[in-house]
C-alpha atoms as a PDB file:
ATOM      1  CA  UNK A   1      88.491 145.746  97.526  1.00  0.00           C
ATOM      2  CA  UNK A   2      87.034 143.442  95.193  1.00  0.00           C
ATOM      3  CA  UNK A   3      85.734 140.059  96.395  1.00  0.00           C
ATOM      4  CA  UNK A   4      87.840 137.080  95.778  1.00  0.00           C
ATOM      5  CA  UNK A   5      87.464 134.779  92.938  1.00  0.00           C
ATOM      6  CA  UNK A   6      88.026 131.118  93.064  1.00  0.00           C
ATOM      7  CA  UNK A   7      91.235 130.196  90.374  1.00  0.00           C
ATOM      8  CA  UNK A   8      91.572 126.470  89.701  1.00  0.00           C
ATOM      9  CA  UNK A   9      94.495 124.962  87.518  1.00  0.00           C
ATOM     10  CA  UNK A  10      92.423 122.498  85.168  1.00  0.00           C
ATOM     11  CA  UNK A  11      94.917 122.233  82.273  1.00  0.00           C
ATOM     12  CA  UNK A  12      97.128 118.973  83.280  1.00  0.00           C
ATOM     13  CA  UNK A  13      98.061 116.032  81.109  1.00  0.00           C
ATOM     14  CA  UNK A  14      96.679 113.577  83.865  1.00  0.00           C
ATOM     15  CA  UNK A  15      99.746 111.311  82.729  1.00  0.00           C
ATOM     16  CA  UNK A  16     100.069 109.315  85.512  1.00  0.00           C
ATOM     17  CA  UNK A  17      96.204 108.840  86.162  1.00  0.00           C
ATOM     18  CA  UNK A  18      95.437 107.896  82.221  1.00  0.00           C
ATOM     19  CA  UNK A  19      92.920 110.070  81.419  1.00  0.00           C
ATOM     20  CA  UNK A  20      91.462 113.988  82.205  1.00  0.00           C
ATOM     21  CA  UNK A  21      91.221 113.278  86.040  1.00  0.00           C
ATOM     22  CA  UNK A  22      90.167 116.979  86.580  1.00  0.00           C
ATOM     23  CA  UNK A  23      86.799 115.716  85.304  1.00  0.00           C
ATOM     24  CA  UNK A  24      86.050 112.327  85.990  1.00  0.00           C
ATOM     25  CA  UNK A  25      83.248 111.616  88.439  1.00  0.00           C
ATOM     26  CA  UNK A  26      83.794 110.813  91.782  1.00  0.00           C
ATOM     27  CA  UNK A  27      80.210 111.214  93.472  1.00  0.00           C
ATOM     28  CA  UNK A  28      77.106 109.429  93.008  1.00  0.00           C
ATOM     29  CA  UNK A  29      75.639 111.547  90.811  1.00  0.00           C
ATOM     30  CA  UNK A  30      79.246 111.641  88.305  1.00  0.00           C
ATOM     31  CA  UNK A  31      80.669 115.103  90.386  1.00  0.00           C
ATOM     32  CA  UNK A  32      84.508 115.533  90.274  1.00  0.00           C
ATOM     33  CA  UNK A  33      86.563 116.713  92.562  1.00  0.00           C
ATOM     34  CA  UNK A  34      86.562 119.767  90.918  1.00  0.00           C
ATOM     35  CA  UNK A  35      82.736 120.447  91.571  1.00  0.00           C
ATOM     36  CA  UNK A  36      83.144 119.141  95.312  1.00  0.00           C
ATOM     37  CA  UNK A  37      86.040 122.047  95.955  1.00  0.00           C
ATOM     38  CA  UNK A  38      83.885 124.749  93.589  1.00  0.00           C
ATOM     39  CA  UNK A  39      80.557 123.909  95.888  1.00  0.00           C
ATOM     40  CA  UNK A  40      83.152 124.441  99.397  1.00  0.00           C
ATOM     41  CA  UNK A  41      84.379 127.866  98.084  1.00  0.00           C
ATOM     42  CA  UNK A  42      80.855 128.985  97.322  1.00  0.00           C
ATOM     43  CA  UNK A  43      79.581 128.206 101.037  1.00  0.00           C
ATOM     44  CA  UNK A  44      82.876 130.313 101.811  1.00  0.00           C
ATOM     45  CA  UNK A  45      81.778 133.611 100.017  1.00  0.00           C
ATOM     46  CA  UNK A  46      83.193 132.947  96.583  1.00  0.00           C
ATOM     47  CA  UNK A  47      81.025 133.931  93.834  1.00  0.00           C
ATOM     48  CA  UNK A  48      83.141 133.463  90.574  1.00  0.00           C
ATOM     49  CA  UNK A  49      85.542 130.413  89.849  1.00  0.00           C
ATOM     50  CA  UNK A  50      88.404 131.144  86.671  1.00  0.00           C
ATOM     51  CA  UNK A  51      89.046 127.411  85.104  1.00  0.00           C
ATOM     52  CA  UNK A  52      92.070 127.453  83.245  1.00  0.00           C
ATOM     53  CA  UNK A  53      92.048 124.611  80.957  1.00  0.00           C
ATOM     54  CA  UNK A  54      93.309 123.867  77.166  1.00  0.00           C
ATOM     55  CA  UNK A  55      90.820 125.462  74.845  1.00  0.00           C
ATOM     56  CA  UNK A  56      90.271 122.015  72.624  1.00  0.00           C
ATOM     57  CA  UNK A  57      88.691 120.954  76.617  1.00  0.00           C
ATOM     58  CA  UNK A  58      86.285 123.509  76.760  1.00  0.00           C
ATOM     59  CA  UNK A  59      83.261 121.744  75.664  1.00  0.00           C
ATOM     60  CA  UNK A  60      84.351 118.575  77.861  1.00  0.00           C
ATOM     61  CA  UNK A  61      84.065 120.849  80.864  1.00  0.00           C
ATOM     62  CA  UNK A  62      81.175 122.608  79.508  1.00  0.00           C
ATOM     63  CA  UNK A  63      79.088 118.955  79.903  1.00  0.00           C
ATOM     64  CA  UNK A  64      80.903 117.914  82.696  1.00  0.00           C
ATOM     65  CA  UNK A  65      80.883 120.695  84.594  1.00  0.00           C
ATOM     66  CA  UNK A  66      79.980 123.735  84.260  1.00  0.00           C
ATOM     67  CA  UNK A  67      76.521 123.660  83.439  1.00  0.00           C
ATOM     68  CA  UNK A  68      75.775 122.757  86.355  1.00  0.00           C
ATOM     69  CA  UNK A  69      77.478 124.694  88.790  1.00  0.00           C
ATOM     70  CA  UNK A  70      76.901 127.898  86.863  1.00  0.00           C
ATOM     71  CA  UNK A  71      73.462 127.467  88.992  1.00  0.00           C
ATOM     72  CA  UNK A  72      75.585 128.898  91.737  1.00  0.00           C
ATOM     73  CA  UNK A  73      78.193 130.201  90.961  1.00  0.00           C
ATOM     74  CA  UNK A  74      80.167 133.095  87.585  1.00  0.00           C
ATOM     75  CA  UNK A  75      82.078 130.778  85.323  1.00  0.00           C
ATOM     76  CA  UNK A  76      85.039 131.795  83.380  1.00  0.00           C
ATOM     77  CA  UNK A  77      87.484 130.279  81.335  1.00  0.00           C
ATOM     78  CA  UNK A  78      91.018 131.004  80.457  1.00  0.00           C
ATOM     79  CA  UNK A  79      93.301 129.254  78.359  1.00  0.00           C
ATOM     80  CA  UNK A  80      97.066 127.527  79.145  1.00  0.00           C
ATOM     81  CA  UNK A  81      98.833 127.630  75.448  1.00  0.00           C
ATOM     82  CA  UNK A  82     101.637 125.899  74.818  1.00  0.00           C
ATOM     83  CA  UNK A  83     102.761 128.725  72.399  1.00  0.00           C
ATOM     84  CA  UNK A  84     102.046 131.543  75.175  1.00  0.00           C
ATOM     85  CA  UNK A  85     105.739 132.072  75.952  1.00  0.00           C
ATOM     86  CA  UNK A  86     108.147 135.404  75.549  1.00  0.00           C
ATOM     87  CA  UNK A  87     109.346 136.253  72.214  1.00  0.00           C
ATOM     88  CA  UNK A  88     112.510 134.801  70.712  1.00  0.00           C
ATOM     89  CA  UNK A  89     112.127 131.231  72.494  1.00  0.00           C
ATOM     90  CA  UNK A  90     111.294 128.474  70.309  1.00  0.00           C
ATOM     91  CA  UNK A  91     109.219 125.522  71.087  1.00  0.00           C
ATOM     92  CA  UNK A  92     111.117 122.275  70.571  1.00  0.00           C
ATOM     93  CA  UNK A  93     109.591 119.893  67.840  1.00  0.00           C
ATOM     94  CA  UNK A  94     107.709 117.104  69.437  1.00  0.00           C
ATOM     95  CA  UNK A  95     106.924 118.749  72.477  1.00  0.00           C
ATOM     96  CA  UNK A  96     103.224 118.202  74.080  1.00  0.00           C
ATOM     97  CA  UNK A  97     104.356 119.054  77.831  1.00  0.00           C
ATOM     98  CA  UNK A  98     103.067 122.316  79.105  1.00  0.00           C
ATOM     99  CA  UNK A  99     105.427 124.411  81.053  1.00  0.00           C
ATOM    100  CA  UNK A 100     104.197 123.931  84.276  1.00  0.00           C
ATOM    101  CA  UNK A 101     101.801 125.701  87.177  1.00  0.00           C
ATOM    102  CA  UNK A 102     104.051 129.078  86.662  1.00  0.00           C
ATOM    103  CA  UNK A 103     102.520 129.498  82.968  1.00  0.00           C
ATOM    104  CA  UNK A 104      99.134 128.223  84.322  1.00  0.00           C
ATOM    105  CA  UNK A 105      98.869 131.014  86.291  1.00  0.00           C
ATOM    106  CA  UNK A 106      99.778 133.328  83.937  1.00  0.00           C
ATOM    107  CA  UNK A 107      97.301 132.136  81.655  1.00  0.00           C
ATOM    108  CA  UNK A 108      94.209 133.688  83.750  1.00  0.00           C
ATOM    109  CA  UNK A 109      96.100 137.200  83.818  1.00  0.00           C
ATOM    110  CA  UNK A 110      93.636 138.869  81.513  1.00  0.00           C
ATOM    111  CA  UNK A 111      90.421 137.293  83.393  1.00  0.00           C
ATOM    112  CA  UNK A 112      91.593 138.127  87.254  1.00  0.00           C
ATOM    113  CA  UNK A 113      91.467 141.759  88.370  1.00  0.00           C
ATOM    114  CA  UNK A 114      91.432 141.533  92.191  1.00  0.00           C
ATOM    115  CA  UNK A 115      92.315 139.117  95.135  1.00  0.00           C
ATOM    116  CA  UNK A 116      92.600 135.111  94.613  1.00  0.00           C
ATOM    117  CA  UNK A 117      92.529 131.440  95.598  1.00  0.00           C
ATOM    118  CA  UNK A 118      94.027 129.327  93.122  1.00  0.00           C
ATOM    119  CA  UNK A 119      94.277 125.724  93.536  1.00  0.00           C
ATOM    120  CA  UNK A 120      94.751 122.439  91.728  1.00  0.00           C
ATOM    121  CA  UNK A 121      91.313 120.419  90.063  1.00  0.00           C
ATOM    122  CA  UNK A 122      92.086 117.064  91.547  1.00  0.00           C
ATOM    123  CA  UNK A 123      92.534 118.100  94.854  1.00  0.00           C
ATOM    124  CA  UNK A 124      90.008 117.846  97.486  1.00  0.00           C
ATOM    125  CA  UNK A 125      91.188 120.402 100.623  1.00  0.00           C
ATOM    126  CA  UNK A 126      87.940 120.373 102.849  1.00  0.00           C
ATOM    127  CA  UNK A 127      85.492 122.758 103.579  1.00  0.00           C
ATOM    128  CA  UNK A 128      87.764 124.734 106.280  1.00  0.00           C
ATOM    129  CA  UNK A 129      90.615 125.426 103.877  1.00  0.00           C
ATOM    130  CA  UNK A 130      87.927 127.509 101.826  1.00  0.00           C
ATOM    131  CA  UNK A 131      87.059 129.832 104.557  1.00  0.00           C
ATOM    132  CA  UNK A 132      89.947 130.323 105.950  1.00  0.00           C
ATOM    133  CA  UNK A 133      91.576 131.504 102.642  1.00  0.00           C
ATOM    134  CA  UNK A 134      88.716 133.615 101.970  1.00  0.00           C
ATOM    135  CA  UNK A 135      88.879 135.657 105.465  1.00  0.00           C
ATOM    136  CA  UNK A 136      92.437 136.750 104.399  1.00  0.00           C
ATOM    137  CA  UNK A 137      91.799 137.298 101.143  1.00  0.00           C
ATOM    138  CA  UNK A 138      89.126 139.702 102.309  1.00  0.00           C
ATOM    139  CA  UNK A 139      90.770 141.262 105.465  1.00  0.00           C
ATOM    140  CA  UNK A 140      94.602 140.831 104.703  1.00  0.00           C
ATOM    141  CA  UNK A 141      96.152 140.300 101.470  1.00  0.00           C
ATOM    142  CA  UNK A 142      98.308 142.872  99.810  1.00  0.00           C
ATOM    143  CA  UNK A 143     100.450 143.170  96.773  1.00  0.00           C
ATOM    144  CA  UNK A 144     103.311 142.398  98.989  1.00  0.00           C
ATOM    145  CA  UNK A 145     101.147 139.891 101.689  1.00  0.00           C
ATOM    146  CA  UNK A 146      99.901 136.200 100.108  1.00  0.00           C
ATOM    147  CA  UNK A 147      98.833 133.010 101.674  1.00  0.00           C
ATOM    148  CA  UNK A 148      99.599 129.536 101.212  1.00  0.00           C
ATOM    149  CA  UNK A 149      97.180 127.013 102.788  1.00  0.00           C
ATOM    150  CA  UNK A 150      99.621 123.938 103.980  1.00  0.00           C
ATOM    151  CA  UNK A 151      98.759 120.253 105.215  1.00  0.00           C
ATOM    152  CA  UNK A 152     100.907 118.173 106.980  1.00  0.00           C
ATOM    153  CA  UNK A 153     103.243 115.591 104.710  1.00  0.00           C
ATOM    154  CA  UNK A 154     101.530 112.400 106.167  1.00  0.00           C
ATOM    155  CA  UNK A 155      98.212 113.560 105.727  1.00  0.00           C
ATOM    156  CA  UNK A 156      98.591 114.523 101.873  1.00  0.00           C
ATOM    157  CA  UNK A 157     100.851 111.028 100.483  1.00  0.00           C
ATOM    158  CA  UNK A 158      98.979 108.031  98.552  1.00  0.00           C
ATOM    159  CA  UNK A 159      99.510 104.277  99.325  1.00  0.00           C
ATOM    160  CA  UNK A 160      99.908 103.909  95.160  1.00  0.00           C
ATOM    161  CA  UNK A 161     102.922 105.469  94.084  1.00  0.00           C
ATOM    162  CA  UNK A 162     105.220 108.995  95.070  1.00  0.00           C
ATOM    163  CA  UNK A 163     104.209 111.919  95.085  1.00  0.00           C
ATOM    164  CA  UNK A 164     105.723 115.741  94.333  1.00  0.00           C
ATOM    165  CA  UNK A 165     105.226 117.812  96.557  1.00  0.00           C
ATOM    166  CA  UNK A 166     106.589 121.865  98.026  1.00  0.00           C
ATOM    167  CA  UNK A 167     108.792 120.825 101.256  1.00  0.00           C
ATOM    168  CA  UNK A 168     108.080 124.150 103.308  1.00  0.00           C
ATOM    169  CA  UNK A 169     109.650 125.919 107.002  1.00  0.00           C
ATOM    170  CA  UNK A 170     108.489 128.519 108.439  1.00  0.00           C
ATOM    171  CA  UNK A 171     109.118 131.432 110.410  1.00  0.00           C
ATOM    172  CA  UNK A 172     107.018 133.321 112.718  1.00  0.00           C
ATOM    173  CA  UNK A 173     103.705 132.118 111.057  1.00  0.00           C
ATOM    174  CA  UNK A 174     105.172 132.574 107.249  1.00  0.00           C
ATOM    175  CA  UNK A 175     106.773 130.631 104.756  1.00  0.00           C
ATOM    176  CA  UNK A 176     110.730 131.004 104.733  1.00  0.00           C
ATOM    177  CA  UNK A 177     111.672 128.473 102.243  1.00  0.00           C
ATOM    178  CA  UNK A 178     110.096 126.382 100.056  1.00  0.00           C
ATOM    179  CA  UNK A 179     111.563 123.417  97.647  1.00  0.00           C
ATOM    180  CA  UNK A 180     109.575 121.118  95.484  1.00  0.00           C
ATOM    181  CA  UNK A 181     110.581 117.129  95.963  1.00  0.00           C
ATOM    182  CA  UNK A 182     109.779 114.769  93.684  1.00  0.00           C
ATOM    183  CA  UNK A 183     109.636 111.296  94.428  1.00  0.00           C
ATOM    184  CA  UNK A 184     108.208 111.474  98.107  1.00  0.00           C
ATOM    185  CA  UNK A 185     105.878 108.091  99.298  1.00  0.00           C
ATOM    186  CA  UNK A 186     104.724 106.523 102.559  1.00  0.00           C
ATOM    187  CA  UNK A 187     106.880 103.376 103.412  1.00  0.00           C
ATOM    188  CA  UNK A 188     106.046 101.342 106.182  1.00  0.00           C
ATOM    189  CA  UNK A 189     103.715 104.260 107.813  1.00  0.00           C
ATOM    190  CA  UNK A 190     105.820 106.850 107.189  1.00  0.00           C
ATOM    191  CA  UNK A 191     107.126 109.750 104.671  1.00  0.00           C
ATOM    192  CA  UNK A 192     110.232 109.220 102.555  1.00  0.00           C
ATOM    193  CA  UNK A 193     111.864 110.790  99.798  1.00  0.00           C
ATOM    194  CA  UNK A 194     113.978 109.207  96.982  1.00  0.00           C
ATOM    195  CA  UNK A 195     117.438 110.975  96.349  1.00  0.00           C
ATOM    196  CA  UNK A 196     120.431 108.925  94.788  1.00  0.00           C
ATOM    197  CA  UNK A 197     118.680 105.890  94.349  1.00  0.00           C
ATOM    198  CA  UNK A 198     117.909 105.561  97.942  1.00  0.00           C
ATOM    199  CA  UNK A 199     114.542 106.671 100.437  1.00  0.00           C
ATOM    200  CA  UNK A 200     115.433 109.352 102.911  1.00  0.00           C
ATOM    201  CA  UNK A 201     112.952 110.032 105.997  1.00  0.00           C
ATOM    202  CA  UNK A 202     111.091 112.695 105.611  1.00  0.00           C
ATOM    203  CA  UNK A 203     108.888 114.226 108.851  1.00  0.00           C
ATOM    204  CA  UNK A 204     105.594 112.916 108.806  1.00  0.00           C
ATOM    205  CA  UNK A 205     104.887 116.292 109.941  1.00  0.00           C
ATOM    206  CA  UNK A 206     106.791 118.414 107.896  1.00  0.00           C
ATOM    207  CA  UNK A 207     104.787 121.312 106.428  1.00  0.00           C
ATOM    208  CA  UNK A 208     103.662 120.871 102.680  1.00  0.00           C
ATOM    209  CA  UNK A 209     102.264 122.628  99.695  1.00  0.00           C
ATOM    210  CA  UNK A 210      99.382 121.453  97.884  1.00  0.00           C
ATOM    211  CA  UNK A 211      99.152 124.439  95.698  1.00  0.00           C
ATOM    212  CA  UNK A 212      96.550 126.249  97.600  1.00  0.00           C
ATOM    213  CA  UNK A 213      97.613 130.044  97.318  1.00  0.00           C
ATOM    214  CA  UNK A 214      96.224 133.695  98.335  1.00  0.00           C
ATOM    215  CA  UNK A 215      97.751 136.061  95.850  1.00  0.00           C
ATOM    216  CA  UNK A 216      96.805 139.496  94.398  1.00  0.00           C
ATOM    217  CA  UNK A 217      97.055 140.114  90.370  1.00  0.00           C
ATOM    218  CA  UNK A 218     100.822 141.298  91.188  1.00  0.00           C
ATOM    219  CA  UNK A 219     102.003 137.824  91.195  1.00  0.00           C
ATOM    220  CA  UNK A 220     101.543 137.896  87.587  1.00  0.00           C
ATOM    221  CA  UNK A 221     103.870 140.484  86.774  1.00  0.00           C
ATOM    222  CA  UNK A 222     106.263 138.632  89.236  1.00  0.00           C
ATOM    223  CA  UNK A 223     105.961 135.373  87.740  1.00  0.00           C
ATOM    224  CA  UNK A 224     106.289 136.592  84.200  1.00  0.00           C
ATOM    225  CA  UNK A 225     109.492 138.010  84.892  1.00  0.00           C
ATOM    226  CA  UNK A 226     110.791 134.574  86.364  1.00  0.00           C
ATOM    227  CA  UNK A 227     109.081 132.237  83.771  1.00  0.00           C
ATOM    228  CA  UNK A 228     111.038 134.649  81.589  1.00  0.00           C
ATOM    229  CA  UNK A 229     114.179 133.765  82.794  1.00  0.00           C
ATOM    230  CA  UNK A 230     113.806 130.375  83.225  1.00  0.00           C
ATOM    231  CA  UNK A 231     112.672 129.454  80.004  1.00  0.00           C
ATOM    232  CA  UNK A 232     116.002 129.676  78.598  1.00  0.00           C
ATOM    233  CA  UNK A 233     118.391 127.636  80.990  1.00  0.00           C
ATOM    234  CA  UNK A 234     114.969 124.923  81.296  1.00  0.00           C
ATOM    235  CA  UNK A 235     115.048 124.377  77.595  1.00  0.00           C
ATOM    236  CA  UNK A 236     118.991 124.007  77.566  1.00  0.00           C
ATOM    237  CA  UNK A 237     118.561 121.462  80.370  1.00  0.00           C
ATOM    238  CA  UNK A 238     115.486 119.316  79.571  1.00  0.00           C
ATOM    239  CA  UNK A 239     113.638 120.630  76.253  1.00  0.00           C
ATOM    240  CA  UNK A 240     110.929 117.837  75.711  1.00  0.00           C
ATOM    241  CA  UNK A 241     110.017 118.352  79.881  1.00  0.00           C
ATOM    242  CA  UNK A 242     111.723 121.632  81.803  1.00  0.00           C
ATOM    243  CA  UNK A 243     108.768 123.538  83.489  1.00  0.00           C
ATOM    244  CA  UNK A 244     108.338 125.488  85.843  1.00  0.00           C
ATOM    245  CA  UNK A 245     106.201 125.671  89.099  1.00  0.00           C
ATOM    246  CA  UNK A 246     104.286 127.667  91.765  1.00  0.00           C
ATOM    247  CA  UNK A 247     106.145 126.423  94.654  1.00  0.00           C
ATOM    248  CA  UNK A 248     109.184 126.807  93.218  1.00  0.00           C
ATOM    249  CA  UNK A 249     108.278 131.261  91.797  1.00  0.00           C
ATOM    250  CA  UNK A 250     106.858 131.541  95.097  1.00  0.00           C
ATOM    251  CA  UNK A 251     110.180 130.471  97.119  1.00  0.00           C
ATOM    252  CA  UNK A 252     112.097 132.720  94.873  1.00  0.00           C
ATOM    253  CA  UNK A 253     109.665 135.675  95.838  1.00  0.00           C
ATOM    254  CA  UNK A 254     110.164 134.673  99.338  1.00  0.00           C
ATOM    255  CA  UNK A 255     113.587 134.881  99.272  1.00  0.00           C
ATOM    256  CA  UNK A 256     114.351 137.792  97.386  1.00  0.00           C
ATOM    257  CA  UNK A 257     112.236 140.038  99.600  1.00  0.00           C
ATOM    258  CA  UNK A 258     109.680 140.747  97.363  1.00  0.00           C
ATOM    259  CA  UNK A 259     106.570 139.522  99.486  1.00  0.00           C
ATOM    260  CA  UNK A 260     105.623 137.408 102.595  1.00  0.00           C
ATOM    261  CA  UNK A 261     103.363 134.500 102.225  1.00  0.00           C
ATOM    262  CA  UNK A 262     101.406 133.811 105.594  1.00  0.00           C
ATOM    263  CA  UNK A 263     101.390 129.974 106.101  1.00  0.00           C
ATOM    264  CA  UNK A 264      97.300 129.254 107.152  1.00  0.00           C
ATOM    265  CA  UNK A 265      96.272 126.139 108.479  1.00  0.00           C
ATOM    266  CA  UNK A 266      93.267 123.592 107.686  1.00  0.00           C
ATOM    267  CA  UNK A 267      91.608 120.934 109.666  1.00  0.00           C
ATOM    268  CA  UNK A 268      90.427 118.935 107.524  1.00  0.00           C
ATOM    269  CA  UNK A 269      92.455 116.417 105.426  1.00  0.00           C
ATOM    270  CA  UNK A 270      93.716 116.720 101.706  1.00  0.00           C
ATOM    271  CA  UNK A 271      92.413 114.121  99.395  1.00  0.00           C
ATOM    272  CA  UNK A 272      93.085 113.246  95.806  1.00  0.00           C
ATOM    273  CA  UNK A 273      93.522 111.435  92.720  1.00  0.00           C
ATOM    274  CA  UNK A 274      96.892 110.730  91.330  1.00  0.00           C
ATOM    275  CA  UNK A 275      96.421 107.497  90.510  1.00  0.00           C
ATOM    276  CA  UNK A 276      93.654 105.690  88.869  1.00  0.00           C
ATOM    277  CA  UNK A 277      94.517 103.367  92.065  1.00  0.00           C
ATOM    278  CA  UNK A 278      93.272 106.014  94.316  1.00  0.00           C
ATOM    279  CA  UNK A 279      89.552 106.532  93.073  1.00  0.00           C
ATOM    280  CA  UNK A 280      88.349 103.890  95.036  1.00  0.00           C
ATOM    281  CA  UNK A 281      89.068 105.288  97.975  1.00  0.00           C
ATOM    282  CA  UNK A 282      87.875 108.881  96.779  1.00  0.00           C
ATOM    283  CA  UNK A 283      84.769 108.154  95.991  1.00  0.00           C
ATOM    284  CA  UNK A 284      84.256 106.203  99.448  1.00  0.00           C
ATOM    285  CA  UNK A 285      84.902 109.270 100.775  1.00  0.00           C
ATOM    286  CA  UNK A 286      83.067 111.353  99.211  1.00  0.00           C
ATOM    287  CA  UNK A 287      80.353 108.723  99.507  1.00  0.00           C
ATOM    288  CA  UNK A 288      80.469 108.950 103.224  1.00  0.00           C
ATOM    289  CA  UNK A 289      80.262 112.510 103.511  1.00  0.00           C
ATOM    290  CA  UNK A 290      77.239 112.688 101.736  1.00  0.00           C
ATOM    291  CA  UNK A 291      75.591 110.498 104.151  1.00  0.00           C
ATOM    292  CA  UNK A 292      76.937 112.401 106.788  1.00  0.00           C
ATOM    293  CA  UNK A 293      75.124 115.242 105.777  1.00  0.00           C
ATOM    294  CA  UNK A 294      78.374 117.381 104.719  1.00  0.00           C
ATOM    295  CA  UNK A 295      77.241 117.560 101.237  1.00  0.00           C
ATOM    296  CA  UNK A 296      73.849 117.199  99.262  1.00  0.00           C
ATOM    297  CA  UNK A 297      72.972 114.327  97.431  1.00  0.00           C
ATOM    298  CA  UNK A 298      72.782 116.674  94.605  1.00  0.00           C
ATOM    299  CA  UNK A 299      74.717 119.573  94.773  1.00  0.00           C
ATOM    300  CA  UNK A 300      73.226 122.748  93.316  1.00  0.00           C
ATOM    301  CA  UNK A 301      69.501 121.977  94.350  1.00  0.00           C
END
């Protein structure tokens, strides 16, 4: 089997942060997130990370980025395009809103040949997440066999605003259902939900994606299929902003038989940056676990 490669999903808008948050420095020495997660996975085992980005970035994340972690680690690029989409659908005028983490993925199809992580650039997961995701993809995963890293819902929200994130149960150590909620913030300690105007209690424990998934290169003759299909009734619905996500091809997967996805756990506590609100506390953080000896001061020495 071929050794797993590190996919990270680098293309966003960064809408509600105000800027290209996959790249803005959060360490002393101006390190994202990004390079913080790419330096974990390379203490894992990983030797190659796939950034898919927009191609007019490339250069950004050439200066930001990847010329310095090429010191450790096979960079590649691959490319979300807006006009990457089946034949006979037409892009509505005025659109700038990708399609979503489905199309993302699909994007590295023609760079990834074997087993792989893929996870989102402004997420920090901790170091554990990394290794544990890189023992299955090593001794476990099969075309019909993936892996979802989950957190719990209280460990993942932000004090600055909701949050989306994939609701998840499980059964007998594997995902059986899996819905993406929008809308979902911490009130008064704990997890709620808007729906109909009102906040619904959501477990603080409740099992949730954060995009962290173990696939093989099947999943993107899977997710073409449903990308394919949804493109048409999205566009009907919501033409300037339909898209379509991970969470939501993976559920669909799930429940049509077509794979299992074995739900690993993590120790260590999600991070991130949503909001321009939350780098404070980020780089804190970060900060702190530099003088703790987790990390380097600089990273690739």
């Amino acid at each position: 089997m071929k050794k797993p490669v590190l996919v990270i999903l680098a293309a966003g808008m960064g809408s509600r942060y105000g800027g290209m948050k996959q790249i803005d420095g959060v360490g002393s020495h101006g390190e994202p997130i990004i390079e913080f997660s790419i330096f974990d996975a390379h203490e894992a085992g990983f030797e190659k990370v796939v950034l898919i980005i927009r191609r007019e970035h490339e250069e950004l994340f050439r200066k930001a980025l990847t010329d310095r972690i090429s010191k450790g680690m096979e960079v590649a690029f691959a490319y979300q395009d807006m006009t990457d989409i089946p034949e006979g659908i037409e892009i509505p005028e005025g659109r700038v809103k990708p399609w979503g983490t489905t199309h993302a993925l699909l994007a590295c199809r023609d760079v990834v040949d074997g087993p792989f992580a893929i996870i989102n650039a402004d997420d920090f997961y901790g170091k554990d997440a990394y290794k544990v995701i890189y023992k299955f993809l090593s001794e476990e995963v099969s075309d019909d066999n993936y892996a979802m890293v989950g957190y719990k819902c209280t460990n993942t929200l932000t004090d600055n605003g909701t949050v989306t994130r994939g609701v998840c149960e499980t059964e007998d150590g594997c995902l059986s259902h899996i819905v993406e909620i929008q809308k979902i913030a911490r009130k008064d300690g704990h997890a709620v939900y808007e729906k109909d105007g009102e906040w619904v209690p959501l477990d603080d424990d409740t099992l949730v994606s954060m995009n962290f998934w173990g696939f093989t290169p099947k999943i993107f003759e899977e997710c073409q299929g449903l990308f394919a299909d949804f493109l048409p009734k999205g566009l009907a619905e919501n033409p300037m902003k339909c898209e379509h996500v991970i969470p939501t091809a993976v559920g669909q997967l799930v429940a049509d038989g077509v794979c299992k996805v074995k739900v690993l756990s993590s120790k260590d506590r999600w991070f991130g940056v949503t909001y321009q609100e939350d780098k404070p506390e980020v780089v804190a953080r970060i900060q702190a676990m530099k003088d703790e000896g987790v990390y380097p001061d600089i990273l690739w020495e």
